[in-house]
C-alpha atoms as a PDB file:
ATOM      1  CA  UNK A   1      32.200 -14.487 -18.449  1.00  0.00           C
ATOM      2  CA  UNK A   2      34.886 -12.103 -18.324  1.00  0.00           C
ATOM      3  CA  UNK A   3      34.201  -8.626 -20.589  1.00  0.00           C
ATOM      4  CA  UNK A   4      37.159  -7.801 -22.571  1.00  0.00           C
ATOM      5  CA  UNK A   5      37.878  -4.291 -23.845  1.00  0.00           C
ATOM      6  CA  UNK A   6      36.480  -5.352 -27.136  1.00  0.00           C
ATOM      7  CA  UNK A   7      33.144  -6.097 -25.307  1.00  0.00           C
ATOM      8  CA  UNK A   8      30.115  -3.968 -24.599  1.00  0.00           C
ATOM      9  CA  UNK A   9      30.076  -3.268 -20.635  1.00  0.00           C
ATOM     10  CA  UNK A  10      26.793  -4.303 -19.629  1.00  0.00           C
ATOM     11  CA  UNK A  11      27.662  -5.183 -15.861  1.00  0.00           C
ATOM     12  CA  UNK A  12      25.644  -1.694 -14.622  1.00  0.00           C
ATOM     13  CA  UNK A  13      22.843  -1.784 -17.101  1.00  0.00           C
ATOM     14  CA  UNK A  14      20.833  -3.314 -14.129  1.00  0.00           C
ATOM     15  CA  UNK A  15      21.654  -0.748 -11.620  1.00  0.00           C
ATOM     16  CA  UNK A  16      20.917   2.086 -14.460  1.00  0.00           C
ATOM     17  CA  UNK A  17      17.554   0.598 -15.072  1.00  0.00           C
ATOM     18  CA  UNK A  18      16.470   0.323 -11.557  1.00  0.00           C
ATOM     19  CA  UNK A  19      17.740   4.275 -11.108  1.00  0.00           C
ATOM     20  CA  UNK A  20      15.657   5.271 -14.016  1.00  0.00           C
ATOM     21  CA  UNK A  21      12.338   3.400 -13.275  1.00  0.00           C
ATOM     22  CA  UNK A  22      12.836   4.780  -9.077  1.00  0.00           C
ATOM     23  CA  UNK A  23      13.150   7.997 -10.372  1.00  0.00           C
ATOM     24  CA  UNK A  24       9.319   7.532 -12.807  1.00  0.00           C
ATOM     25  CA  UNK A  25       7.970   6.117  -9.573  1.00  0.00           C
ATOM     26  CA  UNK A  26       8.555   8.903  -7.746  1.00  0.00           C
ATOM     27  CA  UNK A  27       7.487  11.470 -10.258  1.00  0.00           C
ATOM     28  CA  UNK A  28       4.238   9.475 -10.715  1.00  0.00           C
ATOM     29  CA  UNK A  29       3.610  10.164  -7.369  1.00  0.00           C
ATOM     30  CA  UNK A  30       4.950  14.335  -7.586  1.00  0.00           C
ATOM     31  CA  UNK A  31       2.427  14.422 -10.927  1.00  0.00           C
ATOM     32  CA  UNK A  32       0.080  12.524  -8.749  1.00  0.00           C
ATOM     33  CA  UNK A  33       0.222  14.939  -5.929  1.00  0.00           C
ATOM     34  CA  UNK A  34       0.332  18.219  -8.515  1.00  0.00           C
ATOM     35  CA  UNK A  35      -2.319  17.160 -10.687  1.00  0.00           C
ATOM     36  CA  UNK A  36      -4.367  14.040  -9.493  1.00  0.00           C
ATOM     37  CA  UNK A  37      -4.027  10.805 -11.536  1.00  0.00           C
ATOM     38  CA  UNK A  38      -6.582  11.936 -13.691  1.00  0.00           C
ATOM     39  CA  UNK A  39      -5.094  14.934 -14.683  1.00  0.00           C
ATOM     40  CA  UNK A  40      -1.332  14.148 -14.831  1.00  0.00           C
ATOM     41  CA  UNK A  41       0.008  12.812 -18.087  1.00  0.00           C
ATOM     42  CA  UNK A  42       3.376  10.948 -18.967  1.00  0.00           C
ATOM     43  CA  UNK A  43       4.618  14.198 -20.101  1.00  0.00           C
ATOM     44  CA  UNK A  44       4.191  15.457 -16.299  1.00  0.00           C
ATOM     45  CA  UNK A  45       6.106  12.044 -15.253  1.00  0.00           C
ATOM     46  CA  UNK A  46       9.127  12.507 -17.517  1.00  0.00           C
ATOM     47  CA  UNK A  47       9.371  16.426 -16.870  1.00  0.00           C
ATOM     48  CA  UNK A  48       9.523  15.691 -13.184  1.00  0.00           C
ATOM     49  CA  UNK A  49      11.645  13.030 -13.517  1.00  0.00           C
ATOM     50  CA  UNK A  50      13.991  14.973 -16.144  1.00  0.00           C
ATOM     51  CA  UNK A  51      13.915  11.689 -18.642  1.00  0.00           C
ATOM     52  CA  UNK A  52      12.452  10.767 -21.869  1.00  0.00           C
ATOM     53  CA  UNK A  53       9.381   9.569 -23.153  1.00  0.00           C
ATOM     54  CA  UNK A  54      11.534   7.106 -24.601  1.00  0.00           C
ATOM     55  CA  UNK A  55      13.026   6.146 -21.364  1.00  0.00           C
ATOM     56  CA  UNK A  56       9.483   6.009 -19.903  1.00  0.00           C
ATOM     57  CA  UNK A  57       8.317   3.433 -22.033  1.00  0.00           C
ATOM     58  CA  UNK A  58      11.431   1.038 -21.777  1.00  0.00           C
ATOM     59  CA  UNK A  59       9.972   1.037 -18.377  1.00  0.00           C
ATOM     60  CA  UNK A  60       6.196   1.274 -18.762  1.00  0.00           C
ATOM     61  CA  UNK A  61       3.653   0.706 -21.061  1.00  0.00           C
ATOM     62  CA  UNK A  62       1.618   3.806 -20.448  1.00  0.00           C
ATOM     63  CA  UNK A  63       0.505   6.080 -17.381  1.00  0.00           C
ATOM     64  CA  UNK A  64      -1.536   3.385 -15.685  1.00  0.00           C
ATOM     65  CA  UNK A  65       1.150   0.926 -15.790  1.00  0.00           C
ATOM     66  CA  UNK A  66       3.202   3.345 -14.282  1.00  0.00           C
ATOM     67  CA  UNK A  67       0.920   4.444 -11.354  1.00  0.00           C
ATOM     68  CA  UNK A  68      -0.286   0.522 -11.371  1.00  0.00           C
ATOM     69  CA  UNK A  69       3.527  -0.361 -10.080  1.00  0.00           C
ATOM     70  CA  UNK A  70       3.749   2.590  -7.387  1.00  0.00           C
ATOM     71  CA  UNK A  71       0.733   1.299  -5.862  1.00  0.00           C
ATOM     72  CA  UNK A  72       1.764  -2.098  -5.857  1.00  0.00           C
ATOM     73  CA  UNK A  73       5.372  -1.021  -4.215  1.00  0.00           C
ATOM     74  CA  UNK A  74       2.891   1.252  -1.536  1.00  0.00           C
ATOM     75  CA  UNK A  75       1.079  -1.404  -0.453  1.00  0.00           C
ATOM     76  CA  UNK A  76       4.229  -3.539  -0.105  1.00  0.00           C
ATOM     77  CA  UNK A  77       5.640  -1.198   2.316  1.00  0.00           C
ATOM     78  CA  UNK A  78       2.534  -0.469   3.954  1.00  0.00           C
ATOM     79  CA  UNK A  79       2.633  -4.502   4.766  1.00  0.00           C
ATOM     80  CA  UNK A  80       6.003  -4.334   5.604  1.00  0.00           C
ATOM     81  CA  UNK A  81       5.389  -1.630   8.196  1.00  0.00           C
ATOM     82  CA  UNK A  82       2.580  -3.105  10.038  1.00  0.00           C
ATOM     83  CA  UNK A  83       4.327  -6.446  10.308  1.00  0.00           C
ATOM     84  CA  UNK A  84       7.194  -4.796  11.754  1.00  0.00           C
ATOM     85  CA  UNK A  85       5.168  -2.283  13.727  1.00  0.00           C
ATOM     86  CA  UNK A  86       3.716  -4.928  15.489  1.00  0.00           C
ATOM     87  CA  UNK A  87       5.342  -6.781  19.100  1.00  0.00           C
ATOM     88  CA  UNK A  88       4.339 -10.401  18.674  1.00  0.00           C
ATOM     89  CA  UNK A  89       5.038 -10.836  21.980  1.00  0.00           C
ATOM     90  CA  UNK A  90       2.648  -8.246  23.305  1.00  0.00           C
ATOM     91  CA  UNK A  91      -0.731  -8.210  24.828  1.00  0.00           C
ATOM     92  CA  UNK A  92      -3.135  -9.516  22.185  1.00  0.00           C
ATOM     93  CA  UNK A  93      -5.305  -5.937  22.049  1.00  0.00           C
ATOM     94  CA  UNK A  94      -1.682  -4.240  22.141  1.00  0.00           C
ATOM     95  CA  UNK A  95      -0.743  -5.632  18.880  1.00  0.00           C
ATOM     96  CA  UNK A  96      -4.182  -4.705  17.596  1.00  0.00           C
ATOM     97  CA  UNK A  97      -3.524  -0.959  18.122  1.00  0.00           C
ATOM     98  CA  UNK A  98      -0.393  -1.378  16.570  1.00  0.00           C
ATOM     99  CA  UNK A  99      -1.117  -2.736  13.362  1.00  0.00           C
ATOM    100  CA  UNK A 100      -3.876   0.229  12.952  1.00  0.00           C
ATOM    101  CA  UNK A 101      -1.876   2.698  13.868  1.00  0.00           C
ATOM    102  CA  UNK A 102       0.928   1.385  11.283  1.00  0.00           C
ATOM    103  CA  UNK A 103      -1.199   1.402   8.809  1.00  0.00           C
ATOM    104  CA  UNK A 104      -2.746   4.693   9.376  1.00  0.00           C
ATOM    105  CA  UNK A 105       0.209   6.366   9.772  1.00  0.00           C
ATOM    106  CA  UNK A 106       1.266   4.878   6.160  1.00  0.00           C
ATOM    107  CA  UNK A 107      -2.039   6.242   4.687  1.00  0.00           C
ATOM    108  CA  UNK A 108      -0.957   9.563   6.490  1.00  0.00           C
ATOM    109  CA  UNK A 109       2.260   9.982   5.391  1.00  0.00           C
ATOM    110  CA  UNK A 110       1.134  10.774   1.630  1.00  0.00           C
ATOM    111  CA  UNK A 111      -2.224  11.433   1.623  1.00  0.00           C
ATOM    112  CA  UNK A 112      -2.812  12.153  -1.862  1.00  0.00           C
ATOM    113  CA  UNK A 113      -1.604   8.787  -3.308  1.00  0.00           C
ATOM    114  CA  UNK A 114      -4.044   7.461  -0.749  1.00  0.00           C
ATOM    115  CA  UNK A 115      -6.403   8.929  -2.085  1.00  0.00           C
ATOM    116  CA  UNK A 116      -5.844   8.532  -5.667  1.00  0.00           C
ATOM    117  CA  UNK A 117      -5.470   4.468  -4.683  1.00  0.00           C
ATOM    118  CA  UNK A 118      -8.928   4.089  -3.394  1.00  0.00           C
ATOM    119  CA  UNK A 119     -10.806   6.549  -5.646  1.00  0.00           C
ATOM    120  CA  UNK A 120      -9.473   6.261  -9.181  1.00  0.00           C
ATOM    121  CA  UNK A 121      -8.265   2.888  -9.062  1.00  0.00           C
ATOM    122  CA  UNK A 122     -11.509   1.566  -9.387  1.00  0.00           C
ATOM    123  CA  UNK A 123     -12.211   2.661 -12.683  1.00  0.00           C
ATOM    124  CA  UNK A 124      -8.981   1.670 -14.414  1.00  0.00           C
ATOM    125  CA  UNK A 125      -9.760  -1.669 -15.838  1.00  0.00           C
ATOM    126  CA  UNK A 126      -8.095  -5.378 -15.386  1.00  0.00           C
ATOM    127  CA  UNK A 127      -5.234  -4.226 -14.264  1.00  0.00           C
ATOM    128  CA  UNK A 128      -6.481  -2.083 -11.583  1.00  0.00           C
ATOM    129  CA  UNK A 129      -8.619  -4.604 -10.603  1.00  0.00           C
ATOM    130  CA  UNK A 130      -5.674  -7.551 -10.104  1.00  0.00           C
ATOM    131  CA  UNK A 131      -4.252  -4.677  -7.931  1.00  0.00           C
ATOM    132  CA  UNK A 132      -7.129  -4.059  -5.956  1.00  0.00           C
ATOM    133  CA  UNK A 133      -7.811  -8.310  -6.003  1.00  0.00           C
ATOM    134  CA  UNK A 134      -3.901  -8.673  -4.670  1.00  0.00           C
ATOM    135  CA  UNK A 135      -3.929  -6.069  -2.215  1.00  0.00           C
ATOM    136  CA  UNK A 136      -6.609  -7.396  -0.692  1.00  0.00           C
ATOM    137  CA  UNK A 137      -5.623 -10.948  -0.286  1.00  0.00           C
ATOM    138  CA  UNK A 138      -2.191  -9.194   1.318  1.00  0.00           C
ATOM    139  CA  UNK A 139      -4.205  -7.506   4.157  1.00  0.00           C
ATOM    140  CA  UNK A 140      -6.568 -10.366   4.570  1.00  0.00           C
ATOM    141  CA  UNK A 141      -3.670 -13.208   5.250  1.00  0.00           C
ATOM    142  CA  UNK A 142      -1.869 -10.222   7.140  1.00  0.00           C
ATOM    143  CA  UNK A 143      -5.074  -9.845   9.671  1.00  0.00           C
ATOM    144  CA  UNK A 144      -5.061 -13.530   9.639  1.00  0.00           C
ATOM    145  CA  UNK A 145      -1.572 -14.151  11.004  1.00  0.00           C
ATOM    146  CA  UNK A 146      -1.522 -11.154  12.890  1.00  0.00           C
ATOM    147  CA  UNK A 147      -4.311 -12.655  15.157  1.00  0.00           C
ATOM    148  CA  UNK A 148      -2.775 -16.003  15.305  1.00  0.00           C
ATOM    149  CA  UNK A 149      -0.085 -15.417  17.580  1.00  0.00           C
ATOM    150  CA  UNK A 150       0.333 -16.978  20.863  1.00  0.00           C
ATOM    151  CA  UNK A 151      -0.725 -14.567  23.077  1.00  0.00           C
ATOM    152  CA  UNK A 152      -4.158 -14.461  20.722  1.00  0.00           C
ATOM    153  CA  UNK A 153      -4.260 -18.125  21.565  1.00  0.00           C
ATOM    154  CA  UNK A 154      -3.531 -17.687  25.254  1.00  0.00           C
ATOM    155  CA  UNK A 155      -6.656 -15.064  25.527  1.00  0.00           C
ATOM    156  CA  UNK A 156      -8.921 -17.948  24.311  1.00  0.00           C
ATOM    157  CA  UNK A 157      -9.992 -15.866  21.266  1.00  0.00           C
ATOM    158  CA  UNK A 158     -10.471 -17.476  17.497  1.00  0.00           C
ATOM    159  CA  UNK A 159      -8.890 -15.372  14.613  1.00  0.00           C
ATOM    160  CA  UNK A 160     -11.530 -13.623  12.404  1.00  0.00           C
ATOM    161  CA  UNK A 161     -11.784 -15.713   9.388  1.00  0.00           C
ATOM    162  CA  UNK A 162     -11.997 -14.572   5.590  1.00  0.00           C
ATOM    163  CA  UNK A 163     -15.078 -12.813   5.710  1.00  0.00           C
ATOM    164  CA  UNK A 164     -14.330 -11.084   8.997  1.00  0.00           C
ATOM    165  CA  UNK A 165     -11.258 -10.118   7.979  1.00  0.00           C
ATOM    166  CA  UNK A 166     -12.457  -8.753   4.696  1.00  0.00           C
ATOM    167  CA  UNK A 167     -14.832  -6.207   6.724  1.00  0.00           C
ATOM    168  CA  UNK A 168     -11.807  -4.691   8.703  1.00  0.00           C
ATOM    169  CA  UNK A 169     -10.093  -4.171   5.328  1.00  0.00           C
ATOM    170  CA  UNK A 170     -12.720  -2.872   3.604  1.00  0.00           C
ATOM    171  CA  UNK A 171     -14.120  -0.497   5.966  1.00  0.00           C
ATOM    172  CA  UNK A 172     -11.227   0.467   7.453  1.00  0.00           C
ATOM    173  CA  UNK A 173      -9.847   1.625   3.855  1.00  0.00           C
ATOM    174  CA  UNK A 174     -12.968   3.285   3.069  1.00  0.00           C
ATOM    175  CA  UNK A 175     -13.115   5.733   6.548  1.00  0.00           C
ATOM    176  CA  UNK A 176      -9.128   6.865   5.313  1.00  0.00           C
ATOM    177  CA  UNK A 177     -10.427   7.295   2.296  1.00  0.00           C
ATOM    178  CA  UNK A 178     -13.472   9.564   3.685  1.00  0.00           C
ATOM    179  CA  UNK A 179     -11.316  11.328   6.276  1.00  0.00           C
ATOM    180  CA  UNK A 180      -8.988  12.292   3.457  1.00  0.00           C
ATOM    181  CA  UNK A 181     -11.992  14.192   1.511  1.00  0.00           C
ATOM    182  CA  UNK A 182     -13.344  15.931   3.648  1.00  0.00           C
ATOM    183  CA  UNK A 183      -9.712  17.128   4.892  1.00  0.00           C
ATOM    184  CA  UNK A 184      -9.446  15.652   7.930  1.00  0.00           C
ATOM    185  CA  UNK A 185      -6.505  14.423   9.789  1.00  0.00           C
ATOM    186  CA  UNK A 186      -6.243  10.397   9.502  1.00  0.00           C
ATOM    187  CA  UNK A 187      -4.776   9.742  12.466  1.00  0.00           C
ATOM    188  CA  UNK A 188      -7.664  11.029  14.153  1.00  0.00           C
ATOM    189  CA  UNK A 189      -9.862   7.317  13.128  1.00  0.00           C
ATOM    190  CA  UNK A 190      -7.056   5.928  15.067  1.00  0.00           C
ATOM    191  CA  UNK A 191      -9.702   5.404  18.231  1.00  0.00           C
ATOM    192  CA  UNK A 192     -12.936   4.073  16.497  1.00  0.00           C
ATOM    193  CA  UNK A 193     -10.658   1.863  13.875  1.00  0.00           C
ATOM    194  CA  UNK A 194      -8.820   0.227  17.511  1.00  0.00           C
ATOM    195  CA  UNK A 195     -12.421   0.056  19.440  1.00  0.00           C
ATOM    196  CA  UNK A 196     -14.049  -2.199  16.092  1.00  0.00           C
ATOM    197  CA  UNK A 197     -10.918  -3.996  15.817  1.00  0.00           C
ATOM    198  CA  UNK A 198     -11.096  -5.273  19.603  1.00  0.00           C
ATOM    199  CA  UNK A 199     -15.139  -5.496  19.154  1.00  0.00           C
ATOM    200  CA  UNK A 200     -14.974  -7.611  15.551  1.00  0.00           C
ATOM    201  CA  UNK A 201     -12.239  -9.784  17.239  1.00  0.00           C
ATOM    202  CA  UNK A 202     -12.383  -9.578  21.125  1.00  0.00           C
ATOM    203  CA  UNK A 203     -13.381 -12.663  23.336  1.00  0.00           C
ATOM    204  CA  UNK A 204     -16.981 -11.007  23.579  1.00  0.00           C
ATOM    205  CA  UNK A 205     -17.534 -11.464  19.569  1.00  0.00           C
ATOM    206  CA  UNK A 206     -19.353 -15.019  18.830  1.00  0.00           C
ATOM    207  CA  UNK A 207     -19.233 -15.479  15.447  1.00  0.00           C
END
């Protein structure tokens, strides 16, 4: 439809909208960082983001929905990064130390949403819980396809199923998550998270 001067110009409301709720995201995670989820408040969000409360909740429908979204766009990126951290065409323990150390170095990068992901999540109710439920099924079906590539096929090894999987995601979340409190550097796990890997999933496992 073409807008005529007598009609409301709507044709950048998107765009606006997206700048606005980019902008809460990313003081979520400042207020985050400051404060700790706990702690922070919508009033820290919309201070740091220089907005409204009014603007906040066009967007949100309170603080956890608002932290609920960064984490889901976080662990979208982290998946993003490990897919394309990760030579397909590479030797078959190669690509293993390349996913870790993708997704290590995402846990590394901002440590304190990290943290706040594993730790508080947990106690924030359905929502949280769908979060925790989805990002879990992402990492699972990314281990999955991750070890179904040829040259995993050409070593004569089997892909770890569900359960298998769901031990490498689990554990390996909870030792960032562990390294982080007691102020440790992440990548430092970057050894003993590659050795399991190869051990869980290496010709020598029998399941």
């Amino acid at each position: 439809m073409l807008v005529t001067r007598a009609d409301p110009d709507t044709s950048t409301e998107p765009a606006v909208d997206s700048v606005f709720r980019r902008r809460l995201l990313d003081a979520m995670a400042d207020a985050v960082r400051e404060r700790g989820y706990k702690d922070a408040t919508v009033a820290d969000v919309v201070r740091i983001a220089r907005t409204s409360r009014r603007t906040f909740y066009e967007h949100f429908a309170d603080k956890q929905d608002c932290f609920v979204a960064l984490l889901t766009e976080r662990n979208n990126d982290t998946i993003r990064q490990i897919y394309e951290a990760v030579d397909v065409t590479a030797p078959w323990d190669t690509q293993i130390r390349q996913a870790i150390e993708a997704w290590i170095e995402a846990s590394r990068v901002d440590t304190s949403i990290t943290l706040a992901w594993i730790r508080d999540t947990p106690a924030l109710g359905e929502r949280a819980r769908q979060l925790h439920r989805d990002a879990a099924e992402a990492f699972i079906t990314l281990i999955q396809e991750l070890t179904t590539t040829p040259e995993f096929q050409s070593a004569g090894m089997h892909p770890p199923n569900r359960q298998m999987a769901t031990i490498l995601f689990g554990g390996f979340r909870e030792l960032i998550a562990s390294t982080v409190e007691a102020g440790g550097d992440v990548t430092e796990i970057t050894g003993v998270a590659v050795e399991t890997a190869l051990a869980l999933v290496g010709p020598r496992f029998s399941a």
